[in-house]
N, C-alpha and C. Protein backbone atom coordinates (compact mmCIF):
# COMPACT_ATOMS: atom_id res chain seq x y z
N UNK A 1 -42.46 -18.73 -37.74
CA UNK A 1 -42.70 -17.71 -38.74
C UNK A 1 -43.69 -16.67 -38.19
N UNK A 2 -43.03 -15.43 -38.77
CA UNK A 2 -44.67 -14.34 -38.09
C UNK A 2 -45.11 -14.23 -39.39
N UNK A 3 -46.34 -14.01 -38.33
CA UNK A 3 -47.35 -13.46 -39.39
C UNK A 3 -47.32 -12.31 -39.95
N UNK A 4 -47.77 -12.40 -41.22
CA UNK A 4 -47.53 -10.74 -42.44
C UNK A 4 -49.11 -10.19 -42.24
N UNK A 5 -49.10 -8.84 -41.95
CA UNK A 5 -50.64 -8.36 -42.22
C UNK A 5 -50.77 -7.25 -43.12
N UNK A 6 -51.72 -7.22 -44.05
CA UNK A 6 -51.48 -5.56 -45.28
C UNK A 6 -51.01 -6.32 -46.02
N UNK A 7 -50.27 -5.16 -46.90
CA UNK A 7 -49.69 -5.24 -48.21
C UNK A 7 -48.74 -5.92 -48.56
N UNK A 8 -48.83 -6.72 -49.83
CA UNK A 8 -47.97 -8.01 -50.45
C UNK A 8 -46.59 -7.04 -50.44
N UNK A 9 -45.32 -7.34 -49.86
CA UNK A 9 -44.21 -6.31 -50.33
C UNK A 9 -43.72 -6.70 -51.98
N UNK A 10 -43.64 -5.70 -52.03
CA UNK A 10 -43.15 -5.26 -53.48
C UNK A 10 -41.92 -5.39 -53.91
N UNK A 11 -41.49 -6.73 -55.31
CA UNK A 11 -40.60 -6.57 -56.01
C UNK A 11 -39.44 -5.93 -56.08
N UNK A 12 -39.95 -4.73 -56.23
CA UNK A 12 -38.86 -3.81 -56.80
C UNK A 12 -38.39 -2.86 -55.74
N UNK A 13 -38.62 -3.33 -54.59
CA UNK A 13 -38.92 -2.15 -53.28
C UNK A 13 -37.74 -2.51 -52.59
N UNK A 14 -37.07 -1.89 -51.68
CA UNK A 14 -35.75 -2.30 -50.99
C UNK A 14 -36.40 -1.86 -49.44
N UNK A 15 -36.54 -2.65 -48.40
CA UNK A 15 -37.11 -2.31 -46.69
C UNK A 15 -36.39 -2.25 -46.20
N UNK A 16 -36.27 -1.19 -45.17
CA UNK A 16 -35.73 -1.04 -43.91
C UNK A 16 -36.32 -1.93 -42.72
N UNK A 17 -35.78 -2.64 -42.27
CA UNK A 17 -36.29 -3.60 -40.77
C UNK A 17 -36.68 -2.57 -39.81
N UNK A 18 -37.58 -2.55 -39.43
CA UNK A 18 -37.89 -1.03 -38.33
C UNK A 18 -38.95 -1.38 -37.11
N UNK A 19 -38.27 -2.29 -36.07
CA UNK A 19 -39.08 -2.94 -35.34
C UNK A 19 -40.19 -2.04 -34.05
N UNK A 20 -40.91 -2.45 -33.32
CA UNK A 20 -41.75 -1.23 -32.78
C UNK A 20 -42.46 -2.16 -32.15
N UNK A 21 -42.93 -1.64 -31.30
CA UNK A 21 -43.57 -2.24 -30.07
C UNK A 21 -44.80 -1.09 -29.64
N UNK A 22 -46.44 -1.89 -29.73
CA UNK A 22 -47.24 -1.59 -29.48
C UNK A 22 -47.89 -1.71 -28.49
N UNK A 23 -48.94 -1.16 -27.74
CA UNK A 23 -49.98 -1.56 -26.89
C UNK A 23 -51.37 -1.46 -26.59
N UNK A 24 -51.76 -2.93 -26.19
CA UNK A 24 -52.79 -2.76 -26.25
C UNK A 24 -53.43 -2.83 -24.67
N UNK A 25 -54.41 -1.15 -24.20
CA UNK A 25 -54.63 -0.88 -22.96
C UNK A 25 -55.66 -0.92 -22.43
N UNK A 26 -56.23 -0.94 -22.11
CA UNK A 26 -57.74 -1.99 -21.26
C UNK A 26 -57.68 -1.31 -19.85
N UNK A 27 -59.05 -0.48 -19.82
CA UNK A 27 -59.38 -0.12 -18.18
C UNK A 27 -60.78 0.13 -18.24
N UNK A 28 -61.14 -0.28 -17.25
CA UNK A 28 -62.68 -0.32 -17.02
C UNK A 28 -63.98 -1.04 -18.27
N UNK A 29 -63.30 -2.10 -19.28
CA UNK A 29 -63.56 -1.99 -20.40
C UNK A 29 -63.46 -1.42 -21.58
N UNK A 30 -62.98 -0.62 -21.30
CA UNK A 30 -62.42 0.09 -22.60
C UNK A 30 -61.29 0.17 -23.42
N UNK A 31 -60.56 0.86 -24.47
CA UNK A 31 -59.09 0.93 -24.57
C UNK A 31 -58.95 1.65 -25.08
N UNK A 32 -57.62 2.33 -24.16
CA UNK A 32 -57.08 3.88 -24.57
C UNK A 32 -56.00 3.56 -25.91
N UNK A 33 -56.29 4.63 -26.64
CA UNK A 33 -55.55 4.63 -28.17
C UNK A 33 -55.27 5.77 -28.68
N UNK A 34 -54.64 5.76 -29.56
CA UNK A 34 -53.88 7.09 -30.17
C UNK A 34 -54.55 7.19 -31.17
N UNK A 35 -55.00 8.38 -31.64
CA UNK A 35 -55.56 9.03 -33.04
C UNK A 35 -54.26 10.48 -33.29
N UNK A 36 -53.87 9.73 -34.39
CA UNK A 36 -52.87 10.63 -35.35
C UNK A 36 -53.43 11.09 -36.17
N UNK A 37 -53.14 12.38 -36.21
CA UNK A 37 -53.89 13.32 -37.38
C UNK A 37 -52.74 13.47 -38.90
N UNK A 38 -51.43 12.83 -38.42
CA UNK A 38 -50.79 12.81 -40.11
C UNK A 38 -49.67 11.92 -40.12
N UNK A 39 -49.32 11.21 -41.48
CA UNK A 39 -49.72 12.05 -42.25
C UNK A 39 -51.18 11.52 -42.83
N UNK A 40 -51.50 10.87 -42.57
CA UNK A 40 -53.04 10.20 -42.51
C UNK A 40 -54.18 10.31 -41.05
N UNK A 41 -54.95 10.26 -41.15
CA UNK A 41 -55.65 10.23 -39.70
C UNK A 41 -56.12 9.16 -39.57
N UNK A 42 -55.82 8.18 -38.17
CA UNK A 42 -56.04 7.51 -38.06
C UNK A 42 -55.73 6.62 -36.70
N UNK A 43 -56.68 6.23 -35.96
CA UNK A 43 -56.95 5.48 -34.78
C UNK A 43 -55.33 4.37 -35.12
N UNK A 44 -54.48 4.34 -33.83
CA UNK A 44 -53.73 3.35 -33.74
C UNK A 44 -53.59 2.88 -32.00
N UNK A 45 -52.91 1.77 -32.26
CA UNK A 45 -52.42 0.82 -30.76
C UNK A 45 -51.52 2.00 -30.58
N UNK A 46 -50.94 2.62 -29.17
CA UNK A 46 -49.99 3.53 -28.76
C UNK A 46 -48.80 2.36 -28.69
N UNK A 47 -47.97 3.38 -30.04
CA UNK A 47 -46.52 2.62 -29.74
C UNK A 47 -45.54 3.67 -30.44
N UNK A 48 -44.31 2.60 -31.22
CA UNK A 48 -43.81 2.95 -32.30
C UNK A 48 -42.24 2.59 -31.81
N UNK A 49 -41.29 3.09 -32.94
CA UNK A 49 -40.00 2.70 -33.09
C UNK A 49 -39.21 2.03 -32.20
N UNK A 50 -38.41 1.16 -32.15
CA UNK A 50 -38.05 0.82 -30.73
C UNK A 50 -36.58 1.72 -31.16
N UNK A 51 -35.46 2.79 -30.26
CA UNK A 51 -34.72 3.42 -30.73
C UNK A 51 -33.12 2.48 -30.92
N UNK A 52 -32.33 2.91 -30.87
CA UNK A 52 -31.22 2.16 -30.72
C UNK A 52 -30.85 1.94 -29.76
N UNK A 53 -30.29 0.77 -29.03
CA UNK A 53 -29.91 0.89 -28.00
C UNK A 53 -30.83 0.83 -26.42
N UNK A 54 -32.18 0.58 -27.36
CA UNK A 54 -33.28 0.46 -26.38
C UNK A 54 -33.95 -0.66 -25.86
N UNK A 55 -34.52 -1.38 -25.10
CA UNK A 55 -35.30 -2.31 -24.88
C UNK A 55 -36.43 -2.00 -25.49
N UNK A 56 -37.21 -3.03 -25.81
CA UNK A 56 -38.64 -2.74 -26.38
C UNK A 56 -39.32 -2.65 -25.00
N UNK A 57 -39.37 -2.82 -24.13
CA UNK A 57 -40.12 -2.50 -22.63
C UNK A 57 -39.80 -1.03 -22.46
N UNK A 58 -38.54 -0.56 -22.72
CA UNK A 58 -37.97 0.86 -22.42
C UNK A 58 -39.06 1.55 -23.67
N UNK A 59 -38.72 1.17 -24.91
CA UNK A 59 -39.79 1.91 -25.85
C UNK A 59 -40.82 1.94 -25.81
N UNK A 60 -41.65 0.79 -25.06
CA UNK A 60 -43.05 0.55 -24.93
C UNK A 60 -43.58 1.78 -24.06
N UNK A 61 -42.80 2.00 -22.99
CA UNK A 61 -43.20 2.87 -21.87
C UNK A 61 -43.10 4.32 -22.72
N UNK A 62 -41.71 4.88 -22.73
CA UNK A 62 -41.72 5.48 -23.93
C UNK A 62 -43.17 5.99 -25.00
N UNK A 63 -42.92 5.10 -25.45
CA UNK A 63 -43.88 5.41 -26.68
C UNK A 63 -45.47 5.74 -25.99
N UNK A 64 -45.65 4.65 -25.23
CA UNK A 64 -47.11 4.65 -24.70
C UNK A 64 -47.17 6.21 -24.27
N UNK A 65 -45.87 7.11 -23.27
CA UNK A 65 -46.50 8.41 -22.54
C UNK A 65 -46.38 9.17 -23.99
N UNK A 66 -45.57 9.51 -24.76
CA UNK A 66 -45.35 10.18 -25.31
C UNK A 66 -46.86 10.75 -26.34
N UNK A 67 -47.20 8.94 -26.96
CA UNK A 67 -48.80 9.20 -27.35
C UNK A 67 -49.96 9.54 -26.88
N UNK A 68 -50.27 9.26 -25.16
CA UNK A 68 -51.09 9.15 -24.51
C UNK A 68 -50.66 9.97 -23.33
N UNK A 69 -49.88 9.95 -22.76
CA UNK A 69 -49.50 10.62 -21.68
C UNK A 69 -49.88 9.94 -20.42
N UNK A 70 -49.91 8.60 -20.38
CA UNK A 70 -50.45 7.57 -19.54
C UNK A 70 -48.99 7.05 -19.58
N UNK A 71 -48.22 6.71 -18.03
CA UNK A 71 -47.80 5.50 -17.38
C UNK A 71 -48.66 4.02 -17.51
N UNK A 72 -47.84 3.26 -17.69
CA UNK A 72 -48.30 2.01 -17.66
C UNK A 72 -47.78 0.96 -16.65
N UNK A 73 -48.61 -0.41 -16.48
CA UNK A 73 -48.36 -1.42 -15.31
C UNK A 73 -48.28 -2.80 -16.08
N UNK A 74 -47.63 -3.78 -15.66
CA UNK A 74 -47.87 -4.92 -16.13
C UNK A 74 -47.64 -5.29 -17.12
N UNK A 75 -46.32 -4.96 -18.53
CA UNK A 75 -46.87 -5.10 -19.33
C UNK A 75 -46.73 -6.65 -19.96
N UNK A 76 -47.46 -7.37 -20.56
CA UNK A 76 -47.27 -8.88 -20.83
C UNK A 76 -46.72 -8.64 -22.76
N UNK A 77 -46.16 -9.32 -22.82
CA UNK A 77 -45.96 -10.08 -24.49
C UNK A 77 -46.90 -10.54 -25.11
N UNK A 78 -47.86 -10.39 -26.02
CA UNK A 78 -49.13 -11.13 -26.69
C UNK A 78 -48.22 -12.00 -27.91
N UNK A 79 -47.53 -11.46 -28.49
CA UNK A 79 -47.16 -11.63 -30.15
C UNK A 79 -46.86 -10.99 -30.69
N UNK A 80 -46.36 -10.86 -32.25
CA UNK A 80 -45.61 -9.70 -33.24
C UNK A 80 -46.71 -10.37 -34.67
N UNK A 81 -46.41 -9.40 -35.30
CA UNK A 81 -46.58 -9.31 -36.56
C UNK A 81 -45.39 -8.56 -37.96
N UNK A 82 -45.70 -8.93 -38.84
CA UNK A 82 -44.95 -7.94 -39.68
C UNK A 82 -45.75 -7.45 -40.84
N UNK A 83 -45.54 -5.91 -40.90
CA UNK A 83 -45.95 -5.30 -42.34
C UNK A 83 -45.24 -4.78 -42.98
N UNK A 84 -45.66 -4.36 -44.71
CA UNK A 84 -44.61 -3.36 -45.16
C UNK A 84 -45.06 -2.52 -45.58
N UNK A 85 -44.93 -1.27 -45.22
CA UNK A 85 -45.59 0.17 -45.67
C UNK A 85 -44.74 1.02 -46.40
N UNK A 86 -44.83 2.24 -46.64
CA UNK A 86 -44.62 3.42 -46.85
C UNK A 86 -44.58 4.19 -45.90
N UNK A 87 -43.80 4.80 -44.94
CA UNK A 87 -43.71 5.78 -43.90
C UNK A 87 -43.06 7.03 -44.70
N UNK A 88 -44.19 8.18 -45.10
CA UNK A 88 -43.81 9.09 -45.21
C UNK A 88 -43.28 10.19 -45.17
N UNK A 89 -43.26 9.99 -43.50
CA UNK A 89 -42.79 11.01 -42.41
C UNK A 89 -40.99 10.89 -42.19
N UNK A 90 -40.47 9.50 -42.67
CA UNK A 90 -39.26 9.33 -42.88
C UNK A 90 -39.14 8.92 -44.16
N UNK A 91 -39.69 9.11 -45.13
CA UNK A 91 -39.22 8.80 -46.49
C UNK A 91 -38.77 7.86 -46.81
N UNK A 92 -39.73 6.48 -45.94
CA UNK A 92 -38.82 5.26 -45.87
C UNK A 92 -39.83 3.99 -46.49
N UNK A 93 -39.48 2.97 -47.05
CA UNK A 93 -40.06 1.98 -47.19
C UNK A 93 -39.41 1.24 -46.34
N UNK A 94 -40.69 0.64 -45.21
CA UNK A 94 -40.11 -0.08 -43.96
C UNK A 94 -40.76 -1.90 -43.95
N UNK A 95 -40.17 -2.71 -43.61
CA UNK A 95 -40.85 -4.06 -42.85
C UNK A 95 -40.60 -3.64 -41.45
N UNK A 96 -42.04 -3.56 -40.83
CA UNK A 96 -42.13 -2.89 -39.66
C UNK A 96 -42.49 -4.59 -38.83
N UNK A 97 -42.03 -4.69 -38.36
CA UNK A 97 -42.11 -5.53 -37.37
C UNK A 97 -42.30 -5.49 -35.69
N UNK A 98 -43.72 -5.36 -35.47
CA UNK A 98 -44.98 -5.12 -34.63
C UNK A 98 -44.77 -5.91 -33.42
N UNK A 99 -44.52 -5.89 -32.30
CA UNK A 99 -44.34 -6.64 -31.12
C UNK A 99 -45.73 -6.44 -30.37
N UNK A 100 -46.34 -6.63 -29.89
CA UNK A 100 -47.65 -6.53 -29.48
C UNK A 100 -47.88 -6.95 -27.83
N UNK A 101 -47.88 -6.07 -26.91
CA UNK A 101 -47.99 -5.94 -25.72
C UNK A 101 -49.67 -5.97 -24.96
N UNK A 102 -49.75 -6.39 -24.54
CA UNK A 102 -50.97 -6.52 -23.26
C UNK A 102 -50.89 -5.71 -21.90
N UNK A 103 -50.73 -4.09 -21.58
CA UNK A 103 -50.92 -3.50 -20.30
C UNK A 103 -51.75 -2.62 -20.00
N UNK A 104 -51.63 -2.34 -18.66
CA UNK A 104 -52.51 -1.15 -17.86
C UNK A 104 -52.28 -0.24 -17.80
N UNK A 105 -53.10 1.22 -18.21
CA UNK A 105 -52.62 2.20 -17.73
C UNK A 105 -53.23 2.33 -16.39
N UNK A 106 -51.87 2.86 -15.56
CA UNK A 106 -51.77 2.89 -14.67
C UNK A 106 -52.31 4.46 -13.82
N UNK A 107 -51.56 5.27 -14.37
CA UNK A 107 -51.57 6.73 -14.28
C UNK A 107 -51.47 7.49 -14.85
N UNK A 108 -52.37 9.08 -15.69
CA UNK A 108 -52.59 9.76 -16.12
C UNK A 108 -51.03 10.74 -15.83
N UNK A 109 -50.77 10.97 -16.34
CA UNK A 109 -49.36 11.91 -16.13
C UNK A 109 -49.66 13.25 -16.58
N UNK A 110 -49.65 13.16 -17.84
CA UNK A 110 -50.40 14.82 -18.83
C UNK A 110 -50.70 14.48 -20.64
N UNK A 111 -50.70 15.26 -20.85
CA UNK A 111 -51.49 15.06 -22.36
C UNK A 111 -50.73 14.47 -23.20
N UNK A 112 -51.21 14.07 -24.25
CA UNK A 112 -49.92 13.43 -25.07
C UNK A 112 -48.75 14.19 -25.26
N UNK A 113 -47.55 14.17 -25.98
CA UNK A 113 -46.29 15.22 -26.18
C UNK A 113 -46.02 15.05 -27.47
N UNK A 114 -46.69 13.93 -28.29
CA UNK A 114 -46.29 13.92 -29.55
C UNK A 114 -46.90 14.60 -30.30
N UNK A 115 -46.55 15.26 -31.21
CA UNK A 115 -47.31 16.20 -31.77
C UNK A 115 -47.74 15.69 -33.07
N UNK A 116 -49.46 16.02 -32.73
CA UNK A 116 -50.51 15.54 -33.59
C UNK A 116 -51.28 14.30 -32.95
N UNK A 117 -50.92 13.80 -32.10
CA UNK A 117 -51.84 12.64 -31.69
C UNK A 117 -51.92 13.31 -30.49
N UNK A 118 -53.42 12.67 -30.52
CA UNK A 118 -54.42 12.49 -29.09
C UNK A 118 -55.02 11.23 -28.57
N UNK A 119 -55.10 11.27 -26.62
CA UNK A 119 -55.95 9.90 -26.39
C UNK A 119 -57.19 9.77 -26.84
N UNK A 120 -57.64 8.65 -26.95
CA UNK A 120 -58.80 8.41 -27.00
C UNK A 120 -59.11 7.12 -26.33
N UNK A 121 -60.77 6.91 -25.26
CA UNK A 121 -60.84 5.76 -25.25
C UNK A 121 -62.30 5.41 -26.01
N UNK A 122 -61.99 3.84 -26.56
CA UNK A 122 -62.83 3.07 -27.21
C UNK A 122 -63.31 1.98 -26.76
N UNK A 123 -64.36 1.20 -27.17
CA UNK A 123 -64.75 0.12 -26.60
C UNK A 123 -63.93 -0.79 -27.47
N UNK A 124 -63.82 -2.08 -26.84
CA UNK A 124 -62.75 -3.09 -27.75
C UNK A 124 -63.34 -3.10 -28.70
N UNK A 125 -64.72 -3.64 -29.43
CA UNK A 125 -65.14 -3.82 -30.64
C UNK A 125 -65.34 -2.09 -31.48
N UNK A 126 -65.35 -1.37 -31.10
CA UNK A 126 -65.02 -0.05 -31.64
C UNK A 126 -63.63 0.27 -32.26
N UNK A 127 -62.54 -0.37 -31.59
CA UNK A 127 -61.29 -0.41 -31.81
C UNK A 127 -60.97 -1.49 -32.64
N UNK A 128 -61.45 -3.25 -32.59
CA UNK A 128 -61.17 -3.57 -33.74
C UNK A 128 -61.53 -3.42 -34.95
N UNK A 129 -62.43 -2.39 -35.13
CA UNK A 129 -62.96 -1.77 -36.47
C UNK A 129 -62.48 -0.35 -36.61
N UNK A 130 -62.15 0.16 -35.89
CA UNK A 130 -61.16 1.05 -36.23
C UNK A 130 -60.18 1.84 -36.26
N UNK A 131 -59.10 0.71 -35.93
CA UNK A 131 -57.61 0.53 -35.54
C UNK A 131 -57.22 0.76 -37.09
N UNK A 132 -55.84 1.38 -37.40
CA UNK A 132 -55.65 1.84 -39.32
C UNK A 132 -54.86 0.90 -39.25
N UNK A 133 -54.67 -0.75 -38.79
CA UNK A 133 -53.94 -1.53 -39.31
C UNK A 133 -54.43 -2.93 -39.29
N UNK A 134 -54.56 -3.61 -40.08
CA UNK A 134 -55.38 -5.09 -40.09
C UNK A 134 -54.43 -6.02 -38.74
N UNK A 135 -53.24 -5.61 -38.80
CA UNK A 135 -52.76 -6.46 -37.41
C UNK A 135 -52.42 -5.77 -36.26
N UNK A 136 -53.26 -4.72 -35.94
CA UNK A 136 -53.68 -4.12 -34.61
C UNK A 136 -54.98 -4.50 -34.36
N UNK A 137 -56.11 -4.73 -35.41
CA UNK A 137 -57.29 -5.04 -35.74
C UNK A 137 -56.99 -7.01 -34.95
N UNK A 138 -56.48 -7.29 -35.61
CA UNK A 138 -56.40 -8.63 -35.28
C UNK A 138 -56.08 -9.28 -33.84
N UNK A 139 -54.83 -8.40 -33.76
CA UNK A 139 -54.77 -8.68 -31.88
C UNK A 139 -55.68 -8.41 -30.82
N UNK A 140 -56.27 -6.99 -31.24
CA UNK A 140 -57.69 -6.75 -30.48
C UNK A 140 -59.07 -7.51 -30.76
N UNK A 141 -58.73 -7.91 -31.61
CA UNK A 141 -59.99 -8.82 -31.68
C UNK A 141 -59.88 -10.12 -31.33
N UNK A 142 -58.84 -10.45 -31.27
CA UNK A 142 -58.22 -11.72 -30.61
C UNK A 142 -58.72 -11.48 -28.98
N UNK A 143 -58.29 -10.41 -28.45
CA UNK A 143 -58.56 -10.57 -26.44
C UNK A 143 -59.52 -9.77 -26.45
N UNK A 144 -60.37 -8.77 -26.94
CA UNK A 144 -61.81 -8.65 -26.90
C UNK A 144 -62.54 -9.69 -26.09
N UNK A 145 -63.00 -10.86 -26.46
CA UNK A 145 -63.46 -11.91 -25.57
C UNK A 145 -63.46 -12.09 -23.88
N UNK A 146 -62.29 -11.81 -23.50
CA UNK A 146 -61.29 -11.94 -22.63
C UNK A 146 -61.67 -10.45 -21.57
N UNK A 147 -61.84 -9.31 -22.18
CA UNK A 147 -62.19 -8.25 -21.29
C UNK A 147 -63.48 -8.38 -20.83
């Protein structure tokens, strides 16, 4: 069974399965992360959607430059989670189901491309306090120790 993090899903609510693959990136002590400015602002693990037809390794890479503009190395499997939100940006009520990666950035490429997010790096305990999701919060605070 995975684990649920957030909000009890709702009764009356109908979810889209919308799986996604995150990461969590570690260099020199620190970890590089995405701050999205909408439709909320808010510090996240660099990831998101895995598309059709895609590997979640293909999306991971993916997702990671697109937010960060960092290549990545190594990447390991930690665990998944599942939540259910409100994604406003697609007008969707989703069970997002969180794959949770362990890699390196490797190489700086260029700035993020997604529009509205920027890198940022944080110290791990900076990031498990303020990551905008209790199970991005949780995995980083889980290998915190470990860096």
């Amino acid at each position: 069974m995975i684990r649920r993090f957030g909000e009890v899903p709702r009764n009356d609510t109908r979810y889209r399965l919308r799986p996604g693959v995150y990461a969590i990136l570690e260099r020199g002590g620190r970890l590089l992360v995405t701050h999205q400015a909408e439709p909320v602002p808010e510090y996240q693990l660099p990831g998101g959607g895995i598309d059709p037809g895609e590997t979640p390794l293909h999306a991971l890479h993916r997702e990671v430059m697109e937010e960060t503009g960092w290549r990545i190395a190594r990447p390991r499997r930690l665990g998944a989670f599942r939540r259910f939100t409100y994604m406003p940006e697609y007008d969707l009520w989703a069970e997002k189901l969180c794959l949770i990666y362990r890699a390196f950035p490797a190489r700086q490429i260029c700035a993020p491309t997604e529009p509205g997010h920027r890198a940022e790096w944080l110290s791990p305990n900076q990031a498990a306090r303020m990551l905008g999701n209790q199970g991005d919060r949780h995995f980083v605070s889980r290998i915190a120790d470990l860096l």
